[in-house]
Protein backbone atom coordinates (compact mmCIF):
# COMPACT_ATOMS: atom_id res chain seq x y z
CA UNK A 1 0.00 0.00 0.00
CA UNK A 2 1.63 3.65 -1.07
CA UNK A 3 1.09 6.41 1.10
CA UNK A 4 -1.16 8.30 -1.30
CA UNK A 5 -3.41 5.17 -0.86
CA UNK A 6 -3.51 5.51 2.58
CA UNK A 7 -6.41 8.92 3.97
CA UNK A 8 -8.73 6.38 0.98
CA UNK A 9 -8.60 3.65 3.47
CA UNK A 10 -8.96 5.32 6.52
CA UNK A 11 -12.19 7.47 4.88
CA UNK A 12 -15.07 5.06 7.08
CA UNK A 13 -17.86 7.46 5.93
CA UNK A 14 -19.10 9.98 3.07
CA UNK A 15 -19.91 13.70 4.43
CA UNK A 16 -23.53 13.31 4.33
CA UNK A 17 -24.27 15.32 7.09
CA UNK A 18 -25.99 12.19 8.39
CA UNK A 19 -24.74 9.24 10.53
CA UNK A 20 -25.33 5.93 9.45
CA UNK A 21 -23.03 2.66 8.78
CA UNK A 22 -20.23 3.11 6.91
CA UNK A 23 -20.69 3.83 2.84
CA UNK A 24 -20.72 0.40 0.58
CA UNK A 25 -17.93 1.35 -1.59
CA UNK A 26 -17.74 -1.97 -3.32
CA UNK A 27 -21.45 -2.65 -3.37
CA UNK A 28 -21.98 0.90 -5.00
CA UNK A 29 -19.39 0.45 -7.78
CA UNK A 30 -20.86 -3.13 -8.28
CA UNK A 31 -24.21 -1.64 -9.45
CA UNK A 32 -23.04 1.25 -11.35
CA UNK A 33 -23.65 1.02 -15.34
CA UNK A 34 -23.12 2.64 -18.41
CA UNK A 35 -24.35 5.99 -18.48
CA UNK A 36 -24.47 6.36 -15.02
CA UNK A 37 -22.88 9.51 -13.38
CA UNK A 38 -20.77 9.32 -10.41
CA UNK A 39 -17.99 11.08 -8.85
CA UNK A 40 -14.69 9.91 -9.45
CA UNK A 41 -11.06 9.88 -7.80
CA UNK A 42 -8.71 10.39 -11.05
CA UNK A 43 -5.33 9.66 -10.63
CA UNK A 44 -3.70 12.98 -9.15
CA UNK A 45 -6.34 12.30 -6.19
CA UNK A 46 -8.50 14.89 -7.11
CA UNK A 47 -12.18 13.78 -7.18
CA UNK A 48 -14.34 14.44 -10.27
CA UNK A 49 -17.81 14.43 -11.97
CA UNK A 50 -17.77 11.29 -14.83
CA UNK A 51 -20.19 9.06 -16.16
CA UNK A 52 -19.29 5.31 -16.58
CA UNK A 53 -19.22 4.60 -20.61
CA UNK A 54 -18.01 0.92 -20.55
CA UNK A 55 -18.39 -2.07 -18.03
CA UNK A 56 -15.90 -4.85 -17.83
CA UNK A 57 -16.15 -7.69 -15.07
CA UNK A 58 -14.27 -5.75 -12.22
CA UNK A 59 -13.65 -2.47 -13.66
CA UNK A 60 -15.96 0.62 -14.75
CA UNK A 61 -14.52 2.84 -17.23
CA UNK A 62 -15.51 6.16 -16.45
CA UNK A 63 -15.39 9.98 -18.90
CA UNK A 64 -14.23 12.74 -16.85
CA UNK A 65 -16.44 15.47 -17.45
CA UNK A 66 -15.01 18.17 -19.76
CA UNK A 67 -12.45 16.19 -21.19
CA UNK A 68 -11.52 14.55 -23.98
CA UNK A 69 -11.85 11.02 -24.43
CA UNK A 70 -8.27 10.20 -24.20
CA UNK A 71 -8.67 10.99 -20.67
CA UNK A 72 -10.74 8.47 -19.80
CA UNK A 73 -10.08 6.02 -17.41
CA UNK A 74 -10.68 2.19 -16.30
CA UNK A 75 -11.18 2.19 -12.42
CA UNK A 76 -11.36 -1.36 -10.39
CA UNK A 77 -14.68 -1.60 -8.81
CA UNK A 78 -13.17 -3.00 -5.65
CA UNK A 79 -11.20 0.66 -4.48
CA UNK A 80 -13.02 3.75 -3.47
CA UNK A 81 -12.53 5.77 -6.31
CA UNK A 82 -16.16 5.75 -7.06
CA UNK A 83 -19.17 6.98 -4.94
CA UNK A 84 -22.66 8.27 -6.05
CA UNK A 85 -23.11 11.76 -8.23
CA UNK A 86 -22.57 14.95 -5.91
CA UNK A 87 -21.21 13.44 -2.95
CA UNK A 88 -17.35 14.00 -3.41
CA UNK A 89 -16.50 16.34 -6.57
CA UNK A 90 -17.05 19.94 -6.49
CA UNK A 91 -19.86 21.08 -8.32
């Protein structure tokens, strides 16, 4: 595990301004298909608004909004680089 891995592990719960269990990452990116949006961490750690645009087995590859297409990127669906639309990326 890298270091710049590490505050994504130790991240229990979204800001919700709610408390509840902690967030499903795994079950969330399990469900997600194409054309849904979600918020995305790329990889300089900054999260961002995408949309998934193909599905493989255990990755989602997600568009970055306002980008080109050669930005796009396959993310595993077993981190917590992806959570639901307007939770993590600045609007």
């Amino acid at each position: 595990m890298t270091t710049r891995e590490e505050p994504l592990l130790k991240e229990e719960r979204l800001h919700t301004g709610t408390r509840g269990p902690p967030f499903d990452f795994d079950g969330f990116a399990n469900q997600v298909k194409v054309g849904d949006g979600v918020d995305a961490l790329d990889c300089e750690h900054n999260w961002r608004r995408a949309r998934a645009v193909e599905i493989a087995e255990d990755e989602v590859k997600v568009h970055y909004q306002g980008t080109q297409a050669k930005c796009d990127e396959w993310i595993p669906r077993s981190g917590r680089r992806l959570v639901p639309r307007g939770l993590k990326a600045p609007k």
